[in-house]
Protein backbone atom coordinates (compact mmCIF):
# COMPACT_ATOMS: atom_id res chain seq x y z
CA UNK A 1 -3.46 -13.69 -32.32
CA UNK A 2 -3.11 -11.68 -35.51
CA UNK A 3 -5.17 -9.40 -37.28
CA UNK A 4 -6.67 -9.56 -40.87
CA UNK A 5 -7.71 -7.21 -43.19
CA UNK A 6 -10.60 -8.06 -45.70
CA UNK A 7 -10.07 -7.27 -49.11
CA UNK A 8 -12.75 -7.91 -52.18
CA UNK A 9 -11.48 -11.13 -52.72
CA UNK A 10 -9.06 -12.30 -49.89
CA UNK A 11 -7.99 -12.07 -46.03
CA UNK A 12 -4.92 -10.41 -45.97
CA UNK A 13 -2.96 -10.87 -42.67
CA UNK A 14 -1.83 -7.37 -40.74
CA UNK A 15 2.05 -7.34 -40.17
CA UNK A 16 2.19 -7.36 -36.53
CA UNK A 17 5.45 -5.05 -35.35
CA UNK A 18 6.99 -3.35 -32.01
CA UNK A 19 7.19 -0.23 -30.51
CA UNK A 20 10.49 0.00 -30.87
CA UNK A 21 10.72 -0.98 -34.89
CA UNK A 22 8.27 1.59 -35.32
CA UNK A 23 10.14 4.24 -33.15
CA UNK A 24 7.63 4.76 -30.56
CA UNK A 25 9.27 5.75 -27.52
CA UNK A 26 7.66 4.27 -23.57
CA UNK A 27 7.49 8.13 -21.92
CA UNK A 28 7.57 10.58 -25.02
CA UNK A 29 5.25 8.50 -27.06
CA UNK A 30 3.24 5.46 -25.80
CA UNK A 31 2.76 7.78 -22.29
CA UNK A 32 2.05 11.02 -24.22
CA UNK A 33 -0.51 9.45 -25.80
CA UNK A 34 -2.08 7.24 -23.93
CA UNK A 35 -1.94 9.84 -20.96
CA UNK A 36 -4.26 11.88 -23.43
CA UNK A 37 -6.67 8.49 -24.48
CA UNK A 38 -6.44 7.16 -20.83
CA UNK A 39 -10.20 5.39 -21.19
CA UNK A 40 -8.36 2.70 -23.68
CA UNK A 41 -6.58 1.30 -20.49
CA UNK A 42 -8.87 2.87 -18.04
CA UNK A 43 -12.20 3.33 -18.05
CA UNK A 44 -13.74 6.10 -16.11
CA UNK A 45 -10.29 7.47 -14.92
CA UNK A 46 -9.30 11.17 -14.49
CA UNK A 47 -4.90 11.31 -14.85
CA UNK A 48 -3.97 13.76 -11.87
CA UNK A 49 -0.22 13.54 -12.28
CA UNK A 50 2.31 12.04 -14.83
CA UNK A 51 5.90 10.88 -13.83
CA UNK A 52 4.78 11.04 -10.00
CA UNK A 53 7.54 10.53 -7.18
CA UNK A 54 7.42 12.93 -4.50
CA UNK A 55 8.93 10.49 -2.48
CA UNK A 56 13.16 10.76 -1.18
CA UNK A 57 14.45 7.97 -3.75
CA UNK A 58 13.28 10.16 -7.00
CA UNK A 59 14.26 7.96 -9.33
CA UNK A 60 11.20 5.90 -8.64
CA UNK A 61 8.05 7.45 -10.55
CA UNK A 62 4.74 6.94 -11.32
CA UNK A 63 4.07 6.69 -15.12
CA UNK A 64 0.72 7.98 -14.71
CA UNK A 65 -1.45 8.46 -11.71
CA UNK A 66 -5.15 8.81 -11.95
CA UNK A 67 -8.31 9.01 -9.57
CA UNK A 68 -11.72 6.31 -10.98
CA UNK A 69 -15.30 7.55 -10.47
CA UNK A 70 -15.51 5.92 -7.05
CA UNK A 71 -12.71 7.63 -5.77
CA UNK A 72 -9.86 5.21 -6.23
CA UNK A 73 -6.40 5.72 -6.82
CA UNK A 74 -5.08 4.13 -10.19
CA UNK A 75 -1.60 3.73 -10.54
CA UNK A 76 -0.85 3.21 -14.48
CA UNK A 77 2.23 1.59 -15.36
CA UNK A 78 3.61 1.43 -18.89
CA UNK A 79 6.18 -0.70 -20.78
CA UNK A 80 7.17 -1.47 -24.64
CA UNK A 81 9.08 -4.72 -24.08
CA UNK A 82 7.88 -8.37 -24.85
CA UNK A 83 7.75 -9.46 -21.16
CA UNK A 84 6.81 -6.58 -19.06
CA UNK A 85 9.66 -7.01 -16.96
CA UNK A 86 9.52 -6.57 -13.40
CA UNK A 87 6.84 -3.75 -13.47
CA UNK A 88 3.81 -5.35 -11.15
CA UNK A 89 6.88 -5.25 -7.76
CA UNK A 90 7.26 -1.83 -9.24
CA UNK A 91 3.70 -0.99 -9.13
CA UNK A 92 2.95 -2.47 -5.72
CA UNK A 93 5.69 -0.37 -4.55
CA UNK A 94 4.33 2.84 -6.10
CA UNK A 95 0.77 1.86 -4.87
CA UNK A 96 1.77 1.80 -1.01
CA UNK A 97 3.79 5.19 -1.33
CA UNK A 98 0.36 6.79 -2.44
CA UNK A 99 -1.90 4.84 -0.32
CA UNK A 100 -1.89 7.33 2.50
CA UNK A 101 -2.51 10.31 -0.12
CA UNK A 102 -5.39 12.72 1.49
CA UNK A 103 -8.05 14.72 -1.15
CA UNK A 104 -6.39 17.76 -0.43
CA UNK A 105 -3.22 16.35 -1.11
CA UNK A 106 -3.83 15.21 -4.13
CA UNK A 107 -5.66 18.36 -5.29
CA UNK A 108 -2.30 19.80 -4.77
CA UNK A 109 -0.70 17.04 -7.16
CA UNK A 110 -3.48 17.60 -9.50
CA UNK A 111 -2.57 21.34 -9.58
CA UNK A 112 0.82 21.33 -10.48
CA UNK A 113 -0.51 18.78 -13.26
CA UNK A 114 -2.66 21.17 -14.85
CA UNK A 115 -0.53 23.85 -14.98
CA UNK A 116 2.67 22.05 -16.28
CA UNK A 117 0.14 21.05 -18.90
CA UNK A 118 -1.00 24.31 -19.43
CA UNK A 119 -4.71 23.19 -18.60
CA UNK A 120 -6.72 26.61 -17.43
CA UNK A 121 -8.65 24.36 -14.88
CA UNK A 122 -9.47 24.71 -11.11
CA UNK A 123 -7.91 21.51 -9.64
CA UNK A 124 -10.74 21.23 -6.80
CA UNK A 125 -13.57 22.03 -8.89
CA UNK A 126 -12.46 19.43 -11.86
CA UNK A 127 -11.80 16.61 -9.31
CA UNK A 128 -15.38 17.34 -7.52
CA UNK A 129 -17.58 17.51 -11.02
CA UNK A 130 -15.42 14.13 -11.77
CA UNK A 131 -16.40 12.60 -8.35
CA UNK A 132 -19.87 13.64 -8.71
CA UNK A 133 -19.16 15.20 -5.04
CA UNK A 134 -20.39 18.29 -3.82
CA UNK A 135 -17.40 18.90 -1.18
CA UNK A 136 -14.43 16.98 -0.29
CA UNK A 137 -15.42 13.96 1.09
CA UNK A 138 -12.05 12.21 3.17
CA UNK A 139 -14.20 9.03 4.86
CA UNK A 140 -14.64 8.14 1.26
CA UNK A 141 -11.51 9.21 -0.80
CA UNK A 142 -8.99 6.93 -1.66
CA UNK A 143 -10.33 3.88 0.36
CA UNK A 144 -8.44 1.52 -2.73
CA UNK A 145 -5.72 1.33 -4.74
CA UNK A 146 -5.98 0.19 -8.08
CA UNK A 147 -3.20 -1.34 -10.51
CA UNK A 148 -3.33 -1.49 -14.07
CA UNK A 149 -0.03 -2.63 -15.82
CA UNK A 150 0.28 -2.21 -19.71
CA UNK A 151 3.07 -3.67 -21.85
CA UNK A 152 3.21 -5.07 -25.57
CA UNK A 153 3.33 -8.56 -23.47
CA UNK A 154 3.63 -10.17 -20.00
CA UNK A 155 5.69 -13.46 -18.81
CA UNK A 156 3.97 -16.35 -17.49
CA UNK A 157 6.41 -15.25 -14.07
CA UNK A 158 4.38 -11.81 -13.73
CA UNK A 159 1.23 -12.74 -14.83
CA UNK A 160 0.91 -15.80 -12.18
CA UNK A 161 2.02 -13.42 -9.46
CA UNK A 162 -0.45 -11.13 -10.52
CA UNK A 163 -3.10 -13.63 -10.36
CA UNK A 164 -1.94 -14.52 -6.69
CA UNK A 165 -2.03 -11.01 -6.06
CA UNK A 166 -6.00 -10.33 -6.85
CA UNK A 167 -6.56 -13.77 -4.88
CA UNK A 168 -5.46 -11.58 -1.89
CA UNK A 169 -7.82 -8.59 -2.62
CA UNK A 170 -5.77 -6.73 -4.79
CA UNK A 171 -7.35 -4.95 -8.12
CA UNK A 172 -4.22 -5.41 -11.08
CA UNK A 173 -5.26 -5.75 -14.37
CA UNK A 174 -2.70 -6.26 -17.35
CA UNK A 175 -3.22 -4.87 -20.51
CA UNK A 176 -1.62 -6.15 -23.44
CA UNK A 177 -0.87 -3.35 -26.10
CA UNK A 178 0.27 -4.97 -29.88
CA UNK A 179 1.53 -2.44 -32.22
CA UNK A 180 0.57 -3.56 -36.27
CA UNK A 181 1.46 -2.06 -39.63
CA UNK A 182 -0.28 -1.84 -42.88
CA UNK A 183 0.05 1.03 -45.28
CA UNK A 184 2.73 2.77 -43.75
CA UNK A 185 0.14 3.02 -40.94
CA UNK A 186 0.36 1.89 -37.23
CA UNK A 187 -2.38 0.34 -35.49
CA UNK A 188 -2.46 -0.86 -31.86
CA UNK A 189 -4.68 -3.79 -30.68
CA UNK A 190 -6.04 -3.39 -26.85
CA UNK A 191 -6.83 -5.97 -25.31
CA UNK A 192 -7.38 -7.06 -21.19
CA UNK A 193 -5.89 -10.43 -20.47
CA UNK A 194 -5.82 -10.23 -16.60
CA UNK A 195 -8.76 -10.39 -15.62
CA UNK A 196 -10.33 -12.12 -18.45
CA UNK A 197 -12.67 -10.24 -19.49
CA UNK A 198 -14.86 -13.25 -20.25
CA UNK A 199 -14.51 -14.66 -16.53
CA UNK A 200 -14.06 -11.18 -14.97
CA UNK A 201 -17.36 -11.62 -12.83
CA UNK A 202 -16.73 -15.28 -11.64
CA UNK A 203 -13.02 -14.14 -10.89
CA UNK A 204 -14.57 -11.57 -8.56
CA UNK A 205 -17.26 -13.80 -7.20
CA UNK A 206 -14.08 -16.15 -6.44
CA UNK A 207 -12.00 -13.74 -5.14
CA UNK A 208 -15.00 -12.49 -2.80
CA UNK A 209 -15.59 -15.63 -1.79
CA UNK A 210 -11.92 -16.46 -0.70
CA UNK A 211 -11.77 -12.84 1.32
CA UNK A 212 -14.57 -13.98 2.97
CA UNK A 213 -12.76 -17.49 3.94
CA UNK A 214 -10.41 -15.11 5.33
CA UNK A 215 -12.71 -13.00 7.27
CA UNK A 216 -13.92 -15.76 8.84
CA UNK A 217 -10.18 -17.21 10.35
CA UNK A 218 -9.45 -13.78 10.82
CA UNK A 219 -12.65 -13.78 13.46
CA UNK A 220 -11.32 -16.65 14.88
CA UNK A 221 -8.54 -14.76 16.55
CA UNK A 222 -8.46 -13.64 19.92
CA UNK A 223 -9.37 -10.57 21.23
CA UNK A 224 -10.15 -10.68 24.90
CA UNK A 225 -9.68 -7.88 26.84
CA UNK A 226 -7.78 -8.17 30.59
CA UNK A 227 -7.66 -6.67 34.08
CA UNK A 228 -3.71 -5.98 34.89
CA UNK A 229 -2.57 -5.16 38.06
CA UNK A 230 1.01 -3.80 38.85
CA UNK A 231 2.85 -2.39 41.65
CA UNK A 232 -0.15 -1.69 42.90
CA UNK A 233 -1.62 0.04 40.21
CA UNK A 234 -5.23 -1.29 38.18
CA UNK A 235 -6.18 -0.77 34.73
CA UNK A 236 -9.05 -2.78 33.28
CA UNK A 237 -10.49 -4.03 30.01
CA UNK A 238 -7.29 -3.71 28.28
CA UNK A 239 -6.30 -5.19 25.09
CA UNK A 240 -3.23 -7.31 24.50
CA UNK A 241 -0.87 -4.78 23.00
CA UNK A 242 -2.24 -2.15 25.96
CA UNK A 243 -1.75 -4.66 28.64
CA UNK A 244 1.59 -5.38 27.65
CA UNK A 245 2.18 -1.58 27.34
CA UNK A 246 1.14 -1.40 31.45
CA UNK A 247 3.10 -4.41 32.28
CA UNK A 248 6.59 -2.72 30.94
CA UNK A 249 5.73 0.95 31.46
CA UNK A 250 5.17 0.16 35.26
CA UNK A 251 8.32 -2.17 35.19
CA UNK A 252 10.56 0.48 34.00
CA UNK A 253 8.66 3.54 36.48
CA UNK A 254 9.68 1.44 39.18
CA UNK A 255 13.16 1.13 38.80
CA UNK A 256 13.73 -2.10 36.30
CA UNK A 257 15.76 -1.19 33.62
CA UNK A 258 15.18 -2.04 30.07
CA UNK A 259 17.40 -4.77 29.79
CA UNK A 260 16.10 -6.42 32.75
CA UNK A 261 12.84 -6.24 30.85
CA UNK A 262 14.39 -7.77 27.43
CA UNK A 263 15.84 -10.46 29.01
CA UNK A 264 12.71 -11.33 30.95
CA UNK A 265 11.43 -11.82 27.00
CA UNK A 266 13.97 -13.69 25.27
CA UNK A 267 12.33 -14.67 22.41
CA UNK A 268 11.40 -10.52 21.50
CA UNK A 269 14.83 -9.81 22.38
CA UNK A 270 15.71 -7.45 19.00
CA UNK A 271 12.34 -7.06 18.45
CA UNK A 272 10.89 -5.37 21.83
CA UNK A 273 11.96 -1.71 21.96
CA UNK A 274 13.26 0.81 19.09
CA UNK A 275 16.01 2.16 21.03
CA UNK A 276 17.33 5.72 20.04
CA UNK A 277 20.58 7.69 21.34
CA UNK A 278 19.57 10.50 23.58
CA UNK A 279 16.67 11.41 25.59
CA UNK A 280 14.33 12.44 22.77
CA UNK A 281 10.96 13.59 23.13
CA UNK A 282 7.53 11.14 21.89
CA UNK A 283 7.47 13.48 19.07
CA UNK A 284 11.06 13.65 17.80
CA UNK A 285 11.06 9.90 18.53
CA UNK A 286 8.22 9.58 16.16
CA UNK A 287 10.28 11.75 13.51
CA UNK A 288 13.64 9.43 14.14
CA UNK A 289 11.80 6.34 13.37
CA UNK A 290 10.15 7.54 10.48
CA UNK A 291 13.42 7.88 9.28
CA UNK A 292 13.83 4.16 8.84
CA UNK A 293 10.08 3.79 7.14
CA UNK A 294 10.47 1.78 3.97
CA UNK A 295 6.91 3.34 2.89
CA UNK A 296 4.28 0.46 3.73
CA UNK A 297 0.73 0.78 3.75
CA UNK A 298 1.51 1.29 7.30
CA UNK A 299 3.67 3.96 8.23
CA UNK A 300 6.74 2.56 11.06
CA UNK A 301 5.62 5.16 13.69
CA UNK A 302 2.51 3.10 13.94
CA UNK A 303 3.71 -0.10 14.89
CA UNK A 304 5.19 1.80 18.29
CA UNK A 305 4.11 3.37 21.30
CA UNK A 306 5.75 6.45 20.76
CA UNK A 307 2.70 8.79 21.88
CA UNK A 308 3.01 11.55 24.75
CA UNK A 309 3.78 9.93 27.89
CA UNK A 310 4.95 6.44 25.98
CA UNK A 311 8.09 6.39 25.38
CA UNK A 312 10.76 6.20 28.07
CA UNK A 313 14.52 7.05 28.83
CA UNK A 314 17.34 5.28 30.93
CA UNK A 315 21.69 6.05 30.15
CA UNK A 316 20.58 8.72 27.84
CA UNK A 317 18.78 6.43 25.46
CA UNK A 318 14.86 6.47 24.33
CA UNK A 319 13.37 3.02 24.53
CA UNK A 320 9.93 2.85 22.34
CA UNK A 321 7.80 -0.11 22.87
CA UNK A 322 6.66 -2.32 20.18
CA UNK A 323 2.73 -2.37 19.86
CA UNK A 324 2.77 -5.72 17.46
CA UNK A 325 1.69 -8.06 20.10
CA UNK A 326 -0.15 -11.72 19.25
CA UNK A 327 -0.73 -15.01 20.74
CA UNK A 328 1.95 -14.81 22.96
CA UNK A 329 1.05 -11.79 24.54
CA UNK A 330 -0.05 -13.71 28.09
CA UNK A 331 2.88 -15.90 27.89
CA UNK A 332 5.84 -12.70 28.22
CA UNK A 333 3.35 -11.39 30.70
CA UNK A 334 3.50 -14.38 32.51
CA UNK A 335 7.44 -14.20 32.15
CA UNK A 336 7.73 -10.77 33.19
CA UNK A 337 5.85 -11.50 36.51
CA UNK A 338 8.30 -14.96 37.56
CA UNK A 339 11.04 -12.07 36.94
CA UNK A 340 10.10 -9.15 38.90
CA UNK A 341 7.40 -10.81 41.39
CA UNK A 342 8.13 -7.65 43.43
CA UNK A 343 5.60 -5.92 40.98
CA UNK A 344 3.31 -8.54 41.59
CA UNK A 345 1.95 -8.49 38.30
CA UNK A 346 -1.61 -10.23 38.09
CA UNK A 347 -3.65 -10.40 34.76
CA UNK A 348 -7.23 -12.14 34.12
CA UNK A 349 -9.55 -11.88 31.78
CA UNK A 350 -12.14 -8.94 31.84
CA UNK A 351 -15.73 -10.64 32.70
């Protein structure tokens, strides 16, 4: 929509222009100076870090990263084209690399902010007046991570996926950023377009609503515990992934080699153990998968059973047990036991 300017006797229509006409530059200009005048894209946001990527692949950076009064982090991307290109994957990305970020971790960030800026500021005192918080407070730091995506304009491709995105309980926002000249001066018109600002609180009432929808299928699932028995040993009240976790540990203690275990599962078959060369212990095992983590929200090490005491060896390799069990957790139980009925593996459910 363009701009006008009211003279004494007519409206006079503002050229619009583009960054690049003008000569503005996306880091040493629009970044710079935005970076300095963060409330017109942010409201309420402290910047901790500019160019951010301490991360191995560090080509990919953070335009800005800041921190919002409620202790969010906001990851603040920036571009000067006409379609914003491909910046919300690259923002999604950046937000699950930070999302495990600790408050003294990002004090650390903060400092090496300050002083590259030449700021005479005490990083933990700053970020505690901005947080309104008398001491570091973990439980509550970080608990979101915020998007906010500004570009001189957005395709209908990104803006729909960003609109699926928040449907999911995601917070993006797209700013739209039009440079104008009149005068040999250059204006620059601000305005949100995702969410509308307009239907902001009916979007979030919606996309409440729909979270809750999935709350309530998400109840739905099945959590009940079990009593396993195997060669002889008892373990009771145990959830899915732990019961499967007795099952295979007792299997392979008593002699059954992996293998014999995989094939008793067919349908896990490449997707039952992480199997490393050597006999490693839990915690280098931990270290080698990490290796392979493609930075999630959750890190790989999680998704295994690679604590002290659960991971296992046989021919010099380290077999690590998957802990991503579902509905047919009962079934390869079930399956296991018709294999190796020497174990006499019995499950029920815990009363």
């Amino acid at each position: 929509m363009p701009i006008y300017r009211i003279d004494d006797e007519k409206i006079v229509p503002i050229e619009r222009t583009t960054f690049a006409r003008q000569g503005l530059r996306e880091r040493h200009d629009i970044q710079r100076l935005l970076r300095s005048k963060i409330e017109i894209l942010a409201p309420d946001t402290l910047i901790v870090a500019e160019e951010f990527g301490e991360w191995d692949d560090s080509r990919r950076r953070i335009d800005l990263l800041g921190i919002d009064k409620n202790a969010n982090l906001v990851v603040i991307e920036l571009k000067r084209t006409e379609d914003g290109g491909h910046m919300e994957l690259q923002a999604i990305r950046y937000a699950a690399m930070i999302s495990t970020l600790t408050f003294q971790k990002l004090v650390s960030i903060y400092e090496r902010f300050l002083l590259a800026n030449k700021i005479e500021r005490d990083a933990t005192e700053s970020l505690l007046e901005f947080l309104d918080w008398n001491e570091p407070d973990e439980d509550s730091f970080g608990q979101e991570v915020k998007i906010i995506l500004a570009s001189a304009e957005f395709s209908k491709e990104l803006t729909t996926s960003v609109m699926w995105l928040n449907e999911f309980g995601l917070d993006i926002r797209c700013v739209r950023m039009h440079p104008y000249v009149s005068d040999g001066q250059t204006f620059l018109d601000v305005q949100t377009v995702i969410p509308i600002p307009e239907v902001e609180e009916y979007q979030v009432r919606i996309r409440e609503k729909k979270q809750k929808e999935r709350e309530s299928r998400d109840s739905a699932r099945d959590f009940t515990k079990y009593d396993v028995s195997v060669g002889g040993q008892k373990f009771q009240a145990q959830s899915k992934r732990w019961m499967m976790f007795r099952v295979v540990s007792g299997a392979l203690r008593s002699g059954v080699t992996p293998q014999q275990v995989t094939e008793a599962i067919p349908w896990r078959k490449n997707r039952l153990f992480e199997v490393l060369e050597g006999t490693l212990s839990a915690e280098q095992a931990q270290e080698r998968i990490m290796q392979a983590d493609e930075g999630g929200a959750v890190p790989r090490a999680k998704r295994f059973f690679c604590g002290d005491g659960e991971v296992f060896h046989a021919a010099n390799k380290t077999y690590v047990l998957s802990n991503q069990w579902g509905n047919r957790t009962v079934e390869a139980v079930e399956s296991l036991a018709n294999a190796l009925p020497s174990l006499a593996i019995e499950i029920k459910p815990t009363e």
